[in-house]
PDB file of N, CA and C in Angstrom:
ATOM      1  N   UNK A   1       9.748   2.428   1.553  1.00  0.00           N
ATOM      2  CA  UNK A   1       8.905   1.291   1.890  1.00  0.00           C
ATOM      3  C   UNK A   1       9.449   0.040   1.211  1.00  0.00           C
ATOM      4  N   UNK A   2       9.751  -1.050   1.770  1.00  0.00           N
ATOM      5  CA  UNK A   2       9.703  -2.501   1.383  1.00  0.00           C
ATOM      6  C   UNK A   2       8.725  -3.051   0.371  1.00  0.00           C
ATOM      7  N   UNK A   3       9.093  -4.119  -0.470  1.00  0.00           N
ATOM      8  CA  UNK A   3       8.324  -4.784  -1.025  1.00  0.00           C
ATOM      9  C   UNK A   3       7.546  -5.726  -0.243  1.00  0.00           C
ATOM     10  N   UNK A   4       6.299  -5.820  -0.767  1.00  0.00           N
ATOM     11  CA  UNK A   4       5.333  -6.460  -0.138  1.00  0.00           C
ATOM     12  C   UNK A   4       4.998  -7.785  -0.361  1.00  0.00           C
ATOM     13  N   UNK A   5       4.228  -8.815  -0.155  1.00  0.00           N
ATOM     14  CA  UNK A   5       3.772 -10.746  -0.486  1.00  0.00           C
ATOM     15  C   UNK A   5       2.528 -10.503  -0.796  1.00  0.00           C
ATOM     16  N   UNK A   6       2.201 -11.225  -1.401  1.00  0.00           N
ATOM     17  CA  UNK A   6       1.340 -11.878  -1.714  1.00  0.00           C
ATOM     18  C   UNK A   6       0.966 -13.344  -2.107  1.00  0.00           C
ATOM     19  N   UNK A   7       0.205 -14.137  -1.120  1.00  0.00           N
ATOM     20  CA  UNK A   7      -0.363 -15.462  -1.442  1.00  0.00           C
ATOM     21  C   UNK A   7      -1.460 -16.027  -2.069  1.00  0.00           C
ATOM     22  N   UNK A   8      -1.081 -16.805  -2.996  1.00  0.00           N
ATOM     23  CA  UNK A   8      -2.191 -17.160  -4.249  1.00  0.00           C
ATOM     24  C   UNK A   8      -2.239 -18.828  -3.469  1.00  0.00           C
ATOM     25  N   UNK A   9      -3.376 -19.445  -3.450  1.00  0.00           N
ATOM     26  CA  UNK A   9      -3.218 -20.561  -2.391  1.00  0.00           C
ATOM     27  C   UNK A   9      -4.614 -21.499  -2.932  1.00  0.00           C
ATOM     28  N   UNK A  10      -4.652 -22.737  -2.816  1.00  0.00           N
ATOM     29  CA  UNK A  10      -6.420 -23.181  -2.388  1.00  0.00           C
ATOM     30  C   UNK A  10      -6.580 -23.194  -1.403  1.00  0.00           C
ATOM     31  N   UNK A  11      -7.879 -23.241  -1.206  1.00  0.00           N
ATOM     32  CA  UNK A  11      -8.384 -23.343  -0.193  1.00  0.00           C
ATOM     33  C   UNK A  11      -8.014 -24.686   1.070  1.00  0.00           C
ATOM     34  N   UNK A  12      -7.179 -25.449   0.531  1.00  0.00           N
ATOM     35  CA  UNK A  12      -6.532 -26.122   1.508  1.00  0.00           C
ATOM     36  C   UNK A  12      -5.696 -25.577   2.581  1.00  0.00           C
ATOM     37  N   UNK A  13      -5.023 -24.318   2.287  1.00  0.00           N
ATOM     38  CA  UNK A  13      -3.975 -23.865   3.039  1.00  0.00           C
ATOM     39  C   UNK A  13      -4.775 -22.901   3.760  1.00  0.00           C
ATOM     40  N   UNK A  14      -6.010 -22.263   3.314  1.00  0.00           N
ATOM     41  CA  UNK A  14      -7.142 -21.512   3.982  1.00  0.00           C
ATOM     42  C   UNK A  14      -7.646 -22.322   5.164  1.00  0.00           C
ATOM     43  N   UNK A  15      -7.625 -23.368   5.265  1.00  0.00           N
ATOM     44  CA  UNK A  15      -8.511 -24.750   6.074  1.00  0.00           C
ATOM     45  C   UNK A  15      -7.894 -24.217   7.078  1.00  0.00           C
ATOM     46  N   UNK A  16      -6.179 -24.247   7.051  1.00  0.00           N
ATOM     47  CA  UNK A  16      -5.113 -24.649   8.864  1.00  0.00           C
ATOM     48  C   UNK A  16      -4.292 -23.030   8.532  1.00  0.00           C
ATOM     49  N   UNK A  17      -4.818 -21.974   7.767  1.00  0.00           N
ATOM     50  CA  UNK A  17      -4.099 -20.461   8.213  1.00  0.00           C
ATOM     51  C   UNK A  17      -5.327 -19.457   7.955  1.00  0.00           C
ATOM     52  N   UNK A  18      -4.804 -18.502   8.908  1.00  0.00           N
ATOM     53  CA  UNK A  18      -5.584 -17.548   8.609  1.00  0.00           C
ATOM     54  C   UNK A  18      -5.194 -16.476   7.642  1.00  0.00           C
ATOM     55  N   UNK A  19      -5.537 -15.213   6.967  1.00  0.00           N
ATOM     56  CA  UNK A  19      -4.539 -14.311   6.192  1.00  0.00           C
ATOM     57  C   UNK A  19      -3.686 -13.956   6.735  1.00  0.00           C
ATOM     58  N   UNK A  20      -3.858 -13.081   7.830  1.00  0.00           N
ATOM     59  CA  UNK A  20      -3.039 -12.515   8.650  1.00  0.00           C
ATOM     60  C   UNK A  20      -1.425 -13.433   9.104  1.00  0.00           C
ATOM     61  N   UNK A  21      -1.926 -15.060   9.920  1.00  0.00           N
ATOM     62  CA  UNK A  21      -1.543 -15.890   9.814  1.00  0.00           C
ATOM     63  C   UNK A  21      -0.402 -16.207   8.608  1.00  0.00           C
ATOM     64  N   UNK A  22      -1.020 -16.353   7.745  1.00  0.00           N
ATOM     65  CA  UNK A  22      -0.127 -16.998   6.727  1.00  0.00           C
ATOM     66  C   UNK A  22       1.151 -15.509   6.104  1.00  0.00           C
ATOM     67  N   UNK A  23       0.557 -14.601   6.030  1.00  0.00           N
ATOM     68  CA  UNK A  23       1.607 -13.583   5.542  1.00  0.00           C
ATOM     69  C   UNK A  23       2.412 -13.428   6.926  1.00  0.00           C
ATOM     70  N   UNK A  24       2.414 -13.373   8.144  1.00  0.00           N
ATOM     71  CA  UNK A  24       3.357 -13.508   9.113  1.00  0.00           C
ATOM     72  C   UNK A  24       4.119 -14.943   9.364  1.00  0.00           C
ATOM     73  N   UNK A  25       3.754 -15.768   8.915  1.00  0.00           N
ATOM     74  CA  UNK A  25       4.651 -16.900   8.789  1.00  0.00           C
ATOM     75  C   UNK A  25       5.569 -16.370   7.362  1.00  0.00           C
ATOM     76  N   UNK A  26       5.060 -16.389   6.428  1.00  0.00           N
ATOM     77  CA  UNK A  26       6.117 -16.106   5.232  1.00  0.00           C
ATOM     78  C   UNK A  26       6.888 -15.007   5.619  1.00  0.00           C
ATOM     79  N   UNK A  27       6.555 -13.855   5.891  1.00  0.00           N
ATOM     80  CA  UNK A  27       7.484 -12.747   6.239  1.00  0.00           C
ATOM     81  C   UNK A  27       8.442 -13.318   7.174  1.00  0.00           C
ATOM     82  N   UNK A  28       8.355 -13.651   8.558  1.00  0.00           N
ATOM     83  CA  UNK A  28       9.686 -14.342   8.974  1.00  0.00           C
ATOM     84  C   UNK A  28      10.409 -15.262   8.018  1.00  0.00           C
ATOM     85  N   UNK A  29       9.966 -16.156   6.906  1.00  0.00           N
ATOM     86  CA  UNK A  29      10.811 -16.789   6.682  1.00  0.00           C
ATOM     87  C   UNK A  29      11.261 -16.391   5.207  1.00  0.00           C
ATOM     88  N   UNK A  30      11.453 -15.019   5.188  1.00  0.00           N
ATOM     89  CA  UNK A  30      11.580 -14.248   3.551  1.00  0.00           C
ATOM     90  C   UNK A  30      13.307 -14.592   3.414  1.00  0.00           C
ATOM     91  N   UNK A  31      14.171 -14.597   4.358  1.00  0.00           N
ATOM     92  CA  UNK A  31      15.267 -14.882   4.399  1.00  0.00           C
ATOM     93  C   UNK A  31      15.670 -16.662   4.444  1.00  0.00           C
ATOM     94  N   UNK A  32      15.298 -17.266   4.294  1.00  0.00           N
ATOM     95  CA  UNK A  32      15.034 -18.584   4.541  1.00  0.00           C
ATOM     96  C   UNK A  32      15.832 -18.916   3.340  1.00  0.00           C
ATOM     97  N   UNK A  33      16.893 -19.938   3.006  1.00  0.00           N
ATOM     98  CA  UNK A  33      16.625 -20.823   1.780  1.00  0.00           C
ATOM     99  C   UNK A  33      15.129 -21.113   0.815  1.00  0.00           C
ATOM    100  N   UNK A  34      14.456 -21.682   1.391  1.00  0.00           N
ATOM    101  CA  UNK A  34      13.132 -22.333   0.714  1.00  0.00           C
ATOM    102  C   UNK A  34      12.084 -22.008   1.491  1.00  0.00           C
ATOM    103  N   UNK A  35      12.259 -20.451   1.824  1.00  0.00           N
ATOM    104  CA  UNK A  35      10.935 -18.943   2.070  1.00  0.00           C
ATOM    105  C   UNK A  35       9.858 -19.723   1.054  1.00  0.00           C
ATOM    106  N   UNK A  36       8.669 -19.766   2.201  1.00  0.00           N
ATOM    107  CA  UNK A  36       7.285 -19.745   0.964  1.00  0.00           C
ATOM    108  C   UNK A  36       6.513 -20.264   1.027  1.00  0.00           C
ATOM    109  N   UNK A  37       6.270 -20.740  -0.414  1.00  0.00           N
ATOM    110  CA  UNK A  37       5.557 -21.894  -0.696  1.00  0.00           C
ATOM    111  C   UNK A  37       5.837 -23.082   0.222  1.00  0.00           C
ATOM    112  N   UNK A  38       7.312 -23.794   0.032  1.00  0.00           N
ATOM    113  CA  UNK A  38       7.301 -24.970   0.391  1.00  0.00           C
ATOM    114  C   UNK A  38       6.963 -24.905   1.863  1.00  0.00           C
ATOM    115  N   UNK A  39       7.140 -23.832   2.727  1.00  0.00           N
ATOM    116  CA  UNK A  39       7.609 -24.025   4.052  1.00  0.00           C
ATOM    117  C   UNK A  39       5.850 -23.973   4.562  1.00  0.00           C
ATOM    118  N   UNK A  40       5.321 -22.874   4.015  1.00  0.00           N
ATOM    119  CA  UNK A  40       3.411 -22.997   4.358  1.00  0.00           C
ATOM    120  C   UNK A  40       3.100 -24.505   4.032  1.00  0.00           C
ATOM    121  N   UNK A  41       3.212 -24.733   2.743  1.00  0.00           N
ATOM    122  CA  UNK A  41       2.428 -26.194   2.315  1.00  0.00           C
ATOM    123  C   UNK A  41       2.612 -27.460   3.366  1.00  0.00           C
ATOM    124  N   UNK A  42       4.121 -27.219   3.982  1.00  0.00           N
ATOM    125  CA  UNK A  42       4.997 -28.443   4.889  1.00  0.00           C
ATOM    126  C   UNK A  42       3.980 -28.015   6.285  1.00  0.00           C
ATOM    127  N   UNK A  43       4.104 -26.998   6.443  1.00  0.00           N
ATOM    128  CA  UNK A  43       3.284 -26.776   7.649  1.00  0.00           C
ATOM    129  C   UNK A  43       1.719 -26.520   7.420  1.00  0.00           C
ATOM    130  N   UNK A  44       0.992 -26.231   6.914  1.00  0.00           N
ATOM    131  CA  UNK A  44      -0.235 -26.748   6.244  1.00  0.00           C
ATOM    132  C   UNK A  44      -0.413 -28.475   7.185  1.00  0.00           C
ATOM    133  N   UNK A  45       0.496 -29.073   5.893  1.00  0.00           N
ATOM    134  CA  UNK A  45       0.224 -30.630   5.857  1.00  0.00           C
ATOM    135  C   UNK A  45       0.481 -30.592   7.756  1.00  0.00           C
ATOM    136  N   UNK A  46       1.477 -30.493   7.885  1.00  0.00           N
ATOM    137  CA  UNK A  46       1.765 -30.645   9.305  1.00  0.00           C
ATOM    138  C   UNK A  46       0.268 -30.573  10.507  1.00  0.00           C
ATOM    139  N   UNK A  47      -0.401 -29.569  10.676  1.00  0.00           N
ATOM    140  CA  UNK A  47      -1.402 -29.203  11.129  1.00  0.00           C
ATOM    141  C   UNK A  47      -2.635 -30.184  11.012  1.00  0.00           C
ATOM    142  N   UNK A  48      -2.294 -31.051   9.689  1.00  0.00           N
ATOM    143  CA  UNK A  48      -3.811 -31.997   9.644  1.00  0.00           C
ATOM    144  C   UNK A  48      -4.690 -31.364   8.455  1.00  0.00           C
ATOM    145  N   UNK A  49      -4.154 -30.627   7.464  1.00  0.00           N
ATOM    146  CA  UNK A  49      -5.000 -29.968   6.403  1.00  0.00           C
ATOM    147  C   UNK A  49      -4.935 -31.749   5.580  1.00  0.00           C
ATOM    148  N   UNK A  50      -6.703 -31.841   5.315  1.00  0.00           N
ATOM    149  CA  UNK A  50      -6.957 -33.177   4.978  1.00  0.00           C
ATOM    150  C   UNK A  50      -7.084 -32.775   3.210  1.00  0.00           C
ATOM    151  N   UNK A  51      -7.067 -31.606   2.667  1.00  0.00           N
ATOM    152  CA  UNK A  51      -7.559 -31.022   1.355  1.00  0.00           C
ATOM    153  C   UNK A  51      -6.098 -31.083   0.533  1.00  0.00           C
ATOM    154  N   UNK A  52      -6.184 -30.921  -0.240  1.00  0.00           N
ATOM    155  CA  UNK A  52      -4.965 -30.607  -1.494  1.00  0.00           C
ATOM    156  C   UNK A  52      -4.186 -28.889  -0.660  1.00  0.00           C
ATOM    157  N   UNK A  53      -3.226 -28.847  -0.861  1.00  0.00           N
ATOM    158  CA  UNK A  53      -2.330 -27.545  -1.135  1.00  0.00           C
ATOM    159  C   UNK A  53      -1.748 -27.027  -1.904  1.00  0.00           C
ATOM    160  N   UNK A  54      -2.169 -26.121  -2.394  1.00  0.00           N
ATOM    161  CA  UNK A  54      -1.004 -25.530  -3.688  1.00  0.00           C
ATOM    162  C   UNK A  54      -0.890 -24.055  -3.112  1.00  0.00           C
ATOM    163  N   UNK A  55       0.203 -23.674  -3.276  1.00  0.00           N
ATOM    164  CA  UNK A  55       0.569 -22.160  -3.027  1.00  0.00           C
ATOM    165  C   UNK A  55       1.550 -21.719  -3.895  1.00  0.00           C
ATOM    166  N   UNK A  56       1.212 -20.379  -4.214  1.00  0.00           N
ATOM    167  CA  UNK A  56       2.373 -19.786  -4.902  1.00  0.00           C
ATOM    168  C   UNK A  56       2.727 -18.269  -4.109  1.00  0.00           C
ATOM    169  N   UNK A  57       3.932 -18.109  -3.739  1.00  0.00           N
ATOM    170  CA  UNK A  57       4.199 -16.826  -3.134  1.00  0.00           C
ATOM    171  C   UNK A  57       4.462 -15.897  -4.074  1.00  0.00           C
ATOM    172  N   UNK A  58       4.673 -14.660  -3.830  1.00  0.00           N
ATOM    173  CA  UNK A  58       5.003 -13.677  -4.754  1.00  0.00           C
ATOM    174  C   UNK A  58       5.610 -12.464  -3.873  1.00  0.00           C
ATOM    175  N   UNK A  59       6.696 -12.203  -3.949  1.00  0.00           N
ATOM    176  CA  UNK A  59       7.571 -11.525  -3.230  1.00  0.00           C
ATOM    177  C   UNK A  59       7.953  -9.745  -3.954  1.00  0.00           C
ATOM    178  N   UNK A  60       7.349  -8.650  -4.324  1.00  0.00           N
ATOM    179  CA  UNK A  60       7.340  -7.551  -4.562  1.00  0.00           C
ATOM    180  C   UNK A  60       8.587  -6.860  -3.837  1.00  0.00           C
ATOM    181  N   UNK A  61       9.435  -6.410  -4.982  1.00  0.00           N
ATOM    182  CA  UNK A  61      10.761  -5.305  -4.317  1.00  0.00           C
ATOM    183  C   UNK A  61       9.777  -4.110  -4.262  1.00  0.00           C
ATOM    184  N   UNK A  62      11.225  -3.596  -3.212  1.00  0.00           N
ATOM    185  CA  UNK A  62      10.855  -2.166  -3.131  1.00  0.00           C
ATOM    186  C   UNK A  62      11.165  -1.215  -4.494  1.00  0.00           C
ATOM    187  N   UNK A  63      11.237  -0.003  -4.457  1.00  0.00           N
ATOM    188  CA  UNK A  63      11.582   0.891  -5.306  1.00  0.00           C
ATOM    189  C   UNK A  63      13.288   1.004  -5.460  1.00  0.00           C
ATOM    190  N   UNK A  64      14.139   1.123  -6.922  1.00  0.00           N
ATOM    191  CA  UNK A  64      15.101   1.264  -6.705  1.00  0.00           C
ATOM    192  C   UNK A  64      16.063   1.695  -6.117  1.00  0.00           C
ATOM    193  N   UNK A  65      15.648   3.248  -5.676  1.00  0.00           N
ATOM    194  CA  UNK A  65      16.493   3.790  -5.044  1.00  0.00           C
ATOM    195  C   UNK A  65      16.169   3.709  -3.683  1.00  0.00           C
ATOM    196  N   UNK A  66      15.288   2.810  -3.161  1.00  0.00           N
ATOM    197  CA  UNK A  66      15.182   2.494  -1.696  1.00  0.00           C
ATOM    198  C   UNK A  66      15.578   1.144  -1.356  1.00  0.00           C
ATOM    199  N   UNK A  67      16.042   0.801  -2.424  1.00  0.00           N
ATOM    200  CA  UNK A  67      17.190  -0.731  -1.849  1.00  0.00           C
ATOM    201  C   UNK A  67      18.433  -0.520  -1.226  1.00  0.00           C
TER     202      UNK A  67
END
């Protein structure tokens, strides 16, 4: 099994994603240069979120010998 995400966020980025939402945007962009945070918050703002954004991603490996 893969390592898993997790998003720590305010409620600003809650306003313009849903959960589901927001962990399928980050998962496509886990390969990305600047995967994450920046790319939710940019698109957040993008959407019209009128609230503050802060996000922090958190990206979990898998097990060693399944890398």
């Amino acid at each position: 099994m893969a390592g898993g995400v997790a998003i720590l966020a305010s409620d600003g980025l809650w306003d313009t994603f849903s959960n589901e939402e927001a962990v399928r945007f980050i998962r496509e962009r886990l390969d990305e240069p600047h995967f994450g945070a920046k790319s939710i918050v940019l698109q957040s703002f993008y959407r019209g979120c009128p609230d503050n954004i802060t996000v922090m991603v958190v990206k979990f490996k898998g097990k060693a010998s399944e890398q």
